[in-house]
N, C-alpha and C. Protein backbone atom coordinates (compact mmCIF):
# COMPACT_ATOMS: atom_id res chain seq x y z
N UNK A 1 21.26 43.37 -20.44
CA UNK A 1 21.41 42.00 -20.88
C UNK A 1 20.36 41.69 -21.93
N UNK A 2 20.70 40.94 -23.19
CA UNK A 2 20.13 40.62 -23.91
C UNK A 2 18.90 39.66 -23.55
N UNK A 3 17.91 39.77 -23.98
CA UNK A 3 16.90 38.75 -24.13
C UNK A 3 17.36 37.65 -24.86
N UNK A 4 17.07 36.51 -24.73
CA UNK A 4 17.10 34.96 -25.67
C UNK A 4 16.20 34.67 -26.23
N UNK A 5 16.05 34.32 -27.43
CA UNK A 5 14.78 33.92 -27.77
C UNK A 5 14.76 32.31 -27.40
N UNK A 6 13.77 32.31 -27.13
CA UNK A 6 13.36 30.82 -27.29
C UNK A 6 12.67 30.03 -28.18
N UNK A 7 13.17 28.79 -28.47
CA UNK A 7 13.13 28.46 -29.55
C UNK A 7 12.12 27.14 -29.46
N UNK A 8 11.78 26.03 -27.87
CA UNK A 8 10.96 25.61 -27.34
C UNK A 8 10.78 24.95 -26.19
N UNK A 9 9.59 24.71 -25.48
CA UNK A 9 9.29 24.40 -24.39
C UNK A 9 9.07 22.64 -24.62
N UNK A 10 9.86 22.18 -23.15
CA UNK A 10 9.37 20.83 -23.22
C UNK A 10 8.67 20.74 -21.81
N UNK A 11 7.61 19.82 -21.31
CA UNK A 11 7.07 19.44 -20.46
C UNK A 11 7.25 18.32 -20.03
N UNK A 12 7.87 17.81 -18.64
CA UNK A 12 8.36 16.56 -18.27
C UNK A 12 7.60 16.30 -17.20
N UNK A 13 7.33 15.31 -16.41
CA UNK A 13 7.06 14.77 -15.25
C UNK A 13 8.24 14.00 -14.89
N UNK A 14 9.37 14.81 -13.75
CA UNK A 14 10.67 14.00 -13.63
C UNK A 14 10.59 13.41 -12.08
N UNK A 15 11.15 12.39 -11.79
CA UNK A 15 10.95 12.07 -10.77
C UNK A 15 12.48 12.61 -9.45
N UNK A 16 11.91 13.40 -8.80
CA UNK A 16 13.11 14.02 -7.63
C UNK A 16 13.96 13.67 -7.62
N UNK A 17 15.13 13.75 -7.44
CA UNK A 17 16.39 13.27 -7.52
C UNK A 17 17.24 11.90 -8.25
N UNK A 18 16.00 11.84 -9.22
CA UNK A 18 16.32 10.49 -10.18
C UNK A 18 16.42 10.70 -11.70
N UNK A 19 16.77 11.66 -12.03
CA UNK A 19 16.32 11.71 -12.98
C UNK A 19 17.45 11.26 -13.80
N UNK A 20 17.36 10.65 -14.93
CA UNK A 20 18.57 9.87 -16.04
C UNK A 20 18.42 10.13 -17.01
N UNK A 21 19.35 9.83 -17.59
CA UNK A 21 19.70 10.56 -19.22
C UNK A 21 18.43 8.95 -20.39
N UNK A 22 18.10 8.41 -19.89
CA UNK A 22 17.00 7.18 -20.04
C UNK A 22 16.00 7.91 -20.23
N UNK A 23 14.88 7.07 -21.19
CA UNK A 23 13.71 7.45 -21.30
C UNK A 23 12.62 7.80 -19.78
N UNK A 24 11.92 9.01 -19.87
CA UNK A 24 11.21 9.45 -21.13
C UNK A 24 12.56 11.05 -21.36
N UNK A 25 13.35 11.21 -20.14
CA UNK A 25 14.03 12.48 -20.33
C UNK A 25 15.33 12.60 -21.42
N UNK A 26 15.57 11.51 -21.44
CA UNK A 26 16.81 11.02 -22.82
C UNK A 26 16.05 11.72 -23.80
N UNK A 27 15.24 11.21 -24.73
CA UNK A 27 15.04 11.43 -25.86
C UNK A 27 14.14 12.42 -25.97
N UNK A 28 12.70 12.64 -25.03
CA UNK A 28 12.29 14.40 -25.43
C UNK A 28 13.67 15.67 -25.32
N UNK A 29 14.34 15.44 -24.44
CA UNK A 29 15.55 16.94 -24.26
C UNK A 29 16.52 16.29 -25.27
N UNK A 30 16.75 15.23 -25.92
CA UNK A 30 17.47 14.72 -27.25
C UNK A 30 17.11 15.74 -28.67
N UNK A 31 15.74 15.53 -28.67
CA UNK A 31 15.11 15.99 -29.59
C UNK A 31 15.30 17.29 -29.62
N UNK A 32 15.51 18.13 -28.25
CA UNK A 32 15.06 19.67 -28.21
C UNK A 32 16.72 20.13 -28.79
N UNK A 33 17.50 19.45 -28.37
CA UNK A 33 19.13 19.76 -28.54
C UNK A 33 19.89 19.72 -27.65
N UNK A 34 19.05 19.79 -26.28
CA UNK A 34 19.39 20.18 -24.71
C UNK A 34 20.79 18.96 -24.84
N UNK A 35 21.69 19.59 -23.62
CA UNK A 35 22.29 19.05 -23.18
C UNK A 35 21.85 17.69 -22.40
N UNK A 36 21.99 16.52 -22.01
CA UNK A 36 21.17 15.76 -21.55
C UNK A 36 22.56 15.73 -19.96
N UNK A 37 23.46 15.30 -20.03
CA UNK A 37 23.40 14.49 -19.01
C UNK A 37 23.92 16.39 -18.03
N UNK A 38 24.01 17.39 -18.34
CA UNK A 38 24.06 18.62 -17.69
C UNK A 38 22.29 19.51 -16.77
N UNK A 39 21.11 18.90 -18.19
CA UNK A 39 20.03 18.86 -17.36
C UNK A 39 19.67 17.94 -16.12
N UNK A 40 20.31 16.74 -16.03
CA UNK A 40 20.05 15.69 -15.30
C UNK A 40 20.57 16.15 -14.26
N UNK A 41 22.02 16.66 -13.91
CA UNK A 41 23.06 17.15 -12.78
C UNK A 41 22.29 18.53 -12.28
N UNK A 42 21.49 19.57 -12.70
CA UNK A 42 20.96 20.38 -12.45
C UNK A 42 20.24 19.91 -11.98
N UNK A 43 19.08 19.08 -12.64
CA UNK A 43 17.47 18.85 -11.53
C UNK A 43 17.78 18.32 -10.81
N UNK A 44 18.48 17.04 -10.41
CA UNK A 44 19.00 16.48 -9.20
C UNK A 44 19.29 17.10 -8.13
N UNK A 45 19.98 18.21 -8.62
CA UNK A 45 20.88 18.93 -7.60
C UNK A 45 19.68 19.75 -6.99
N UNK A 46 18.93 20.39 -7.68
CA UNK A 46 17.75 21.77 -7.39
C UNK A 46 16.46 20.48 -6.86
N UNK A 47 16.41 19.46 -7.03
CA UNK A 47 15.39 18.75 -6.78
C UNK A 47 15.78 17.78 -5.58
N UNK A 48 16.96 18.21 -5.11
CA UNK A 48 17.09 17.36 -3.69
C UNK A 48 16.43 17.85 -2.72
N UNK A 49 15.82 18.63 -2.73
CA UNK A 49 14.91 19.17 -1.82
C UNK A 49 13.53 18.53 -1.32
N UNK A 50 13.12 17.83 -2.08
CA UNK A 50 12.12 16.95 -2.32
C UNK A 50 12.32 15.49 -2.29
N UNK A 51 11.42 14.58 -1.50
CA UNK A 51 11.67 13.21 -1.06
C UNK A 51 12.08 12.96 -2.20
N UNK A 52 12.81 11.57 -2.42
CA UNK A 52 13.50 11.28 -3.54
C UNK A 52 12.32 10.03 -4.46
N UNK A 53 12.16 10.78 -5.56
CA UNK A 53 11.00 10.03 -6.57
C UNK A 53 9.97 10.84 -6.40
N UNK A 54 9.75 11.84 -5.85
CA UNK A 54 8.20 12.17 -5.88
C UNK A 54 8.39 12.84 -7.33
N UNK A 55 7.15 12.72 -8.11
CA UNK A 55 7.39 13.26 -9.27
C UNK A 55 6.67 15.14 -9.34
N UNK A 56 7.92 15.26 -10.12
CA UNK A 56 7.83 17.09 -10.10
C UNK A 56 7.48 17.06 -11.86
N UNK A 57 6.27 17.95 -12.20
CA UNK A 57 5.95 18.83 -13.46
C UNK A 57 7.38 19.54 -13.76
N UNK A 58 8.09 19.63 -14.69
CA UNK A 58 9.48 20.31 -14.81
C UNK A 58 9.07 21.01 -16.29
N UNK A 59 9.08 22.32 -16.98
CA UNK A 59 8.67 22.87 -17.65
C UNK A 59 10.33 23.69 -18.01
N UNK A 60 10.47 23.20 -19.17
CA UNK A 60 12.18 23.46 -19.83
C UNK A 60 11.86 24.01 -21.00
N UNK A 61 12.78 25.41 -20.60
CA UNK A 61 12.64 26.18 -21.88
C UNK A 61 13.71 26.50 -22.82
N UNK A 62 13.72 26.29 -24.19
CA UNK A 62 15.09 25.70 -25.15
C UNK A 62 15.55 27.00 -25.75
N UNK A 63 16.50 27.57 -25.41
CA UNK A 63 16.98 28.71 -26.22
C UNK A 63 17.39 28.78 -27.62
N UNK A 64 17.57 29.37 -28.42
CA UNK A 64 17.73 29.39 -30.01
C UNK A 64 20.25 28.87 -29.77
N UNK A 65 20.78 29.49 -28.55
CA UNK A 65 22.07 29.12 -28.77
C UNK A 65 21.88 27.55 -27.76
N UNK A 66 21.58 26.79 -27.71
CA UNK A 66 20.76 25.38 -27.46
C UNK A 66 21.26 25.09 -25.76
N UNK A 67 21.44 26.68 -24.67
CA UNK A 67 20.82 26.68 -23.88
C UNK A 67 19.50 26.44 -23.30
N UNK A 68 19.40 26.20 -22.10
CA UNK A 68 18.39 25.88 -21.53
C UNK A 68 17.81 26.54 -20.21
N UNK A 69 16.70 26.38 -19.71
CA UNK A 69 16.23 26.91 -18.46
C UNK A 69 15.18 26.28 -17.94
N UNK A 70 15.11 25.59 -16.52
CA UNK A 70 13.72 24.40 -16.26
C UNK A 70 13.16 25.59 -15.07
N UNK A 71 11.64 25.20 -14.95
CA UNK A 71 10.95 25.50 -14.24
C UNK A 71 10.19 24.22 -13.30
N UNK A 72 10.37 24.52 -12.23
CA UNK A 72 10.00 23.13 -11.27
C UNK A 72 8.96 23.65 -10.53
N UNK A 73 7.37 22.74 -10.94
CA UNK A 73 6.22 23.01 -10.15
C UNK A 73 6.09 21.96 -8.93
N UNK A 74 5.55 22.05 -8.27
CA UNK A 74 4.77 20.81 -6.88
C UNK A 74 4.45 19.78 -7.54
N UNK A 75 4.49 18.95 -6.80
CA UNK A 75 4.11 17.49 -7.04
C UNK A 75 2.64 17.65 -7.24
N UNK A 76 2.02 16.57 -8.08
CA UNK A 76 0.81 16.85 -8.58
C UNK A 76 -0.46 16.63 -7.00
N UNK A 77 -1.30 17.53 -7.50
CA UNK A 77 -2.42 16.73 -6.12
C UNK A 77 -2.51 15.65 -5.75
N UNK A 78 -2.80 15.04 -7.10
CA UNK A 78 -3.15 13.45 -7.12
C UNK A 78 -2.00 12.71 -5.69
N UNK A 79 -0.73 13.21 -6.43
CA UNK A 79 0.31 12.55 -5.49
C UNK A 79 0.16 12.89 -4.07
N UNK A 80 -0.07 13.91 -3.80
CA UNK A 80 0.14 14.47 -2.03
C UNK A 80 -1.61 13.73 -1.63
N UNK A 81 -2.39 13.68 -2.37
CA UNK A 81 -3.75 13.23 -1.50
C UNK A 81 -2.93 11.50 -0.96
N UNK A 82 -2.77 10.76 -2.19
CA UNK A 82 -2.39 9.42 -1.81
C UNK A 82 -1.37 9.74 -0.72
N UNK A 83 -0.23 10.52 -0.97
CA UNK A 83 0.61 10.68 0.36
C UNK A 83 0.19 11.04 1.77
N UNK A 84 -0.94 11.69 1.88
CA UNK A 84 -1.20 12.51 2.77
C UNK A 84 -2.38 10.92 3.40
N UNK A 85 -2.80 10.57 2.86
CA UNK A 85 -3.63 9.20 3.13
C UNK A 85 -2.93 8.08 3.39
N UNK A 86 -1.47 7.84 2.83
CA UNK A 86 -0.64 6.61 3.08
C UNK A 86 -1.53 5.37 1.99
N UNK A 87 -2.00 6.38 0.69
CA UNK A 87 -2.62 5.12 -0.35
C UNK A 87 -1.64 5.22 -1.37
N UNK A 88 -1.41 3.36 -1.98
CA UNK A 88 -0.97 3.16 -2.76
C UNK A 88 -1.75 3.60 -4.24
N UNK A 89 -2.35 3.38 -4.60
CA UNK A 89 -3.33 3.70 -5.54
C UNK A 89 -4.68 4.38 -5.51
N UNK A 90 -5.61 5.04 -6.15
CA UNK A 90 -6.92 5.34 -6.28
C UNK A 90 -7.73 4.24 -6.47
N UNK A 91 -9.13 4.91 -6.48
CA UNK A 91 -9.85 3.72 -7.20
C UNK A 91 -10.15 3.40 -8.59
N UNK A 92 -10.31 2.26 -9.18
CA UNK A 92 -10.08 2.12 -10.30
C UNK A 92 -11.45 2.56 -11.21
N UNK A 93 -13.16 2.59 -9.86
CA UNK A 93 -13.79 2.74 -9.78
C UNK A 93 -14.44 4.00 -8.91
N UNK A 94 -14.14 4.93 -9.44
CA UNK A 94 -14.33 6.14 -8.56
C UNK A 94 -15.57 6.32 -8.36
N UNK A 95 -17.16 6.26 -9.03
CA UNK A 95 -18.01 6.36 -9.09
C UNK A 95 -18.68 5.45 -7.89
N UNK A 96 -17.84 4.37 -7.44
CA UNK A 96 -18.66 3.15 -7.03
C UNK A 96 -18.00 2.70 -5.76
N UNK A 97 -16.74 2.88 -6.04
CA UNK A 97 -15.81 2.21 -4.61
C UNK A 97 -14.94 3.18 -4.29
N UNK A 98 -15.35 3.28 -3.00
CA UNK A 98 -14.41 4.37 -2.66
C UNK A 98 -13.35 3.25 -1.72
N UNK A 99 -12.02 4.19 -1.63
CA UNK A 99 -10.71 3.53 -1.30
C UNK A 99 -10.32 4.16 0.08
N UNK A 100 -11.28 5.53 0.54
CA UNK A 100 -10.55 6.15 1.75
C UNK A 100 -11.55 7.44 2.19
N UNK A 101 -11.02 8.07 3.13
CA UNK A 101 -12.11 9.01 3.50
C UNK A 101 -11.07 9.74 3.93
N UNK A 102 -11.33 11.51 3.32
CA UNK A 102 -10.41 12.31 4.20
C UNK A 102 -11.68 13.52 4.89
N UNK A 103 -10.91 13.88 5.47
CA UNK A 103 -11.44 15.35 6.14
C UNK A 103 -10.94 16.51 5.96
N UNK A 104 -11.38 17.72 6.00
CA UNK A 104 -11.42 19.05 5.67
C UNK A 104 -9.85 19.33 6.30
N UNK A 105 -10.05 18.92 7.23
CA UNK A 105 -8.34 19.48 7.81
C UNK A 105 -7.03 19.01 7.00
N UNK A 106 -6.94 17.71 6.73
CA UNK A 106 -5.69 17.29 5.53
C UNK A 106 -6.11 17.60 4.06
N UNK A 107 -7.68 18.28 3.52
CA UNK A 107 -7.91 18.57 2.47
C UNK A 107 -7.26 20.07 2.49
N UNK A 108 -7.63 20.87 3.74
CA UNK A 108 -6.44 22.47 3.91
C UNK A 108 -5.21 22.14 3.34
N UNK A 109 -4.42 21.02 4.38
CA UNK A 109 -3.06 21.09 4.44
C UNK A 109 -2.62 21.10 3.17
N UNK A 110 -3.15 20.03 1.85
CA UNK A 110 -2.79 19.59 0.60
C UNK A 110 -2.99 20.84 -0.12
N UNK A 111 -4.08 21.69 0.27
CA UNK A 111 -4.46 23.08 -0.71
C UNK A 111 -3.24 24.41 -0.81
N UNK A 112 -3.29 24.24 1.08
CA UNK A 112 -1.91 25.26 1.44
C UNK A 112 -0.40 24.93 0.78
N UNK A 113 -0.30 23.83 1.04
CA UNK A 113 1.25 23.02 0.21
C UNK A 113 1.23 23.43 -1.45
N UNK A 114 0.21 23.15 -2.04
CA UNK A 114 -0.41 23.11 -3.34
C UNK A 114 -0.55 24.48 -4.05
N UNK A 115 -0.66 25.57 -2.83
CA UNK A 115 -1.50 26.72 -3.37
C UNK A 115 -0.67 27.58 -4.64
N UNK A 116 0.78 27.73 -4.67
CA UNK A 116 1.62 28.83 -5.48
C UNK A 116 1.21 27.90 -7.29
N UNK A 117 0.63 26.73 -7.00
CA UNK A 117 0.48 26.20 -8.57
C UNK A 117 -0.76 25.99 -8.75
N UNK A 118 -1.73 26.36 -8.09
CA UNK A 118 -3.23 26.48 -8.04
C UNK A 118 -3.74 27.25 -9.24
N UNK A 119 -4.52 27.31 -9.57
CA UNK A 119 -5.29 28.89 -10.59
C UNK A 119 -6.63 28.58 -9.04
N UNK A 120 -6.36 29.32 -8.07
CA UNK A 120 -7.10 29.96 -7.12
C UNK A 120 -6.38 30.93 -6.45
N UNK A 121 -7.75 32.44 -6.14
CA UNK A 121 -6.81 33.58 -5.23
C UNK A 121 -7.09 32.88 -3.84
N UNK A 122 -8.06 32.11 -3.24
CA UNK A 122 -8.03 32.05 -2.08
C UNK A 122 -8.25 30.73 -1.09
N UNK A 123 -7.79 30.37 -0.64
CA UNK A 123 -7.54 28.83 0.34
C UNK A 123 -8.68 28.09 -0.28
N UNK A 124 -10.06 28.71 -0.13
CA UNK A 124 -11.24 28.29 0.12
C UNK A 124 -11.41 27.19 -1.25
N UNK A 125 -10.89 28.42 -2.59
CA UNK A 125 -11.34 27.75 -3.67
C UNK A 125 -10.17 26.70 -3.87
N UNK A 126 -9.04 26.78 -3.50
CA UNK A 126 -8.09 26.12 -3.94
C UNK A 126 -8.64 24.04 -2.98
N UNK A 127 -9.00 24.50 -2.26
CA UNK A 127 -9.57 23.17 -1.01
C UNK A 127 -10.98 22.57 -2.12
N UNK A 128 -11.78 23.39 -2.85
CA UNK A 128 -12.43 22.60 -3.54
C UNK A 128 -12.12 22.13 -4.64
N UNK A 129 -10.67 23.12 -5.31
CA UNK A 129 -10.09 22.27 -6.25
C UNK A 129 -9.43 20.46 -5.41
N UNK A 130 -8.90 20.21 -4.57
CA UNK A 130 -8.25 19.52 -3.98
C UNK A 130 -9.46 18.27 -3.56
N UNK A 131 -10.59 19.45 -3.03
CA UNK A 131 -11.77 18.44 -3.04
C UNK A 131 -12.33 17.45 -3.93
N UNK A 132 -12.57 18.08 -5.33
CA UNK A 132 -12.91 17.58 -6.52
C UNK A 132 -11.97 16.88 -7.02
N UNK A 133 -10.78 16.53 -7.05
CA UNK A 133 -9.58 15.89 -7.24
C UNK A 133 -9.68 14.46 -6.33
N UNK A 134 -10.19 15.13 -5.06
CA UNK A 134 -10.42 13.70 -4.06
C UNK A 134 -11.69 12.28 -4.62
N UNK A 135 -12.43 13.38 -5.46
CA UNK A 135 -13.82 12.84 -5.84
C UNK A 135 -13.50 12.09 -6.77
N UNK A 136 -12.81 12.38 -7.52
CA UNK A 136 -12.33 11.74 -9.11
C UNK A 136 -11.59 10.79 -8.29
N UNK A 137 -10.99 10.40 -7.51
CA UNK A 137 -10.50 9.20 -6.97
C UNK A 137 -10.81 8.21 -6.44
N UNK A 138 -11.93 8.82 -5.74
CA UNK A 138 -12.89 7.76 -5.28
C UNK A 138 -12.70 7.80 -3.82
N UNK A 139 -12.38 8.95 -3.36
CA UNK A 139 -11.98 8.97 -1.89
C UNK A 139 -13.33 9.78 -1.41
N UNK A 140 -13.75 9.48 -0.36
CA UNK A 140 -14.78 10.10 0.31
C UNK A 140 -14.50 11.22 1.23
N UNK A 141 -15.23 12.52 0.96
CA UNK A 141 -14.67 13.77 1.28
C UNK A 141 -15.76 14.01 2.41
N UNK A 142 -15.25 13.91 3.81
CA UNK A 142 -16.11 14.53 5.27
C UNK A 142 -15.76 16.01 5.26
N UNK A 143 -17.08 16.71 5.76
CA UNK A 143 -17.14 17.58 6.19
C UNK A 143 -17.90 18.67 5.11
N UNK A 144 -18.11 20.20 5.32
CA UNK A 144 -18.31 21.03 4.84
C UNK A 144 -17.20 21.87 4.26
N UNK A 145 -17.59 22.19 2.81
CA UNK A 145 -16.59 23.54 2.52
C UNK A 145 -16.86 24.93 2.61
């Protein structure tokens, strides 16, 4: 089988099973040539797997015959810490006000869920990525790593 060349990559943040031929996914996959409302029926379909709205990194790659091919990463940290806490927002003031306190055990769980899109080989480092993510939010991190 022939190779395709590709001709370019778009980067989306789509939201799970919502996604519409409407901005912002209308007009970046407009621009690329993509089919629009055939990408939409695909991620939907491959993204029902996932609560509906959580937003997925979707990485679409544009072939030169104006095929296509998406790649679907995890929901961002940011999102699963607030989920995993039941917070609506961070702090607006991370330095100063903190909004929540987690512990080492739901900082694992988010690392393990998290880990196949990490740049870490092992739990340990991937939990201080997740850690430092908590910090920038303003959430207060118990325990030892």
């Amino acid at each position: 089988m022939a190779v395709k060349e590709v001709t370019g990559m778009v980067k989306l943040v789509v939201p799970a099973g919502a996604a519409t031929p409407a901005p912002p996914v209308g007009p970046a996959l407009g621009q690329a040539g993509i089919n629009i409302s055939e990408f939409v029926k695909q991620f939907n379909d491959k993204s029902s797997k996932f609560e509906k709205n959580t937003p997925i990194p979707t990485i679409i790659s544009v072939y030169k015959d104006r095929s296509f091919s998406f790649e679907m990463k995890l929901p961002p940290v940011s999102y699963l810490i607030k989920k995993e806490l039941g917070l609506e927002k961070a702090s607006a003031n991370p330095g100063t006000v903190k909004v929540a306190k987690i512990n080492m055990t739901q900082i694992r769980k988010i690392a393990e869920e998290k880990m196949p899109d990490l740049n870490s080989f092992n739990i340990e480092s991937a939990m201080k990525i997740v850690a430092g993510q908590c910090v920038s939010m303003g959430i207060d991190v118990k325990g030892e790593l």
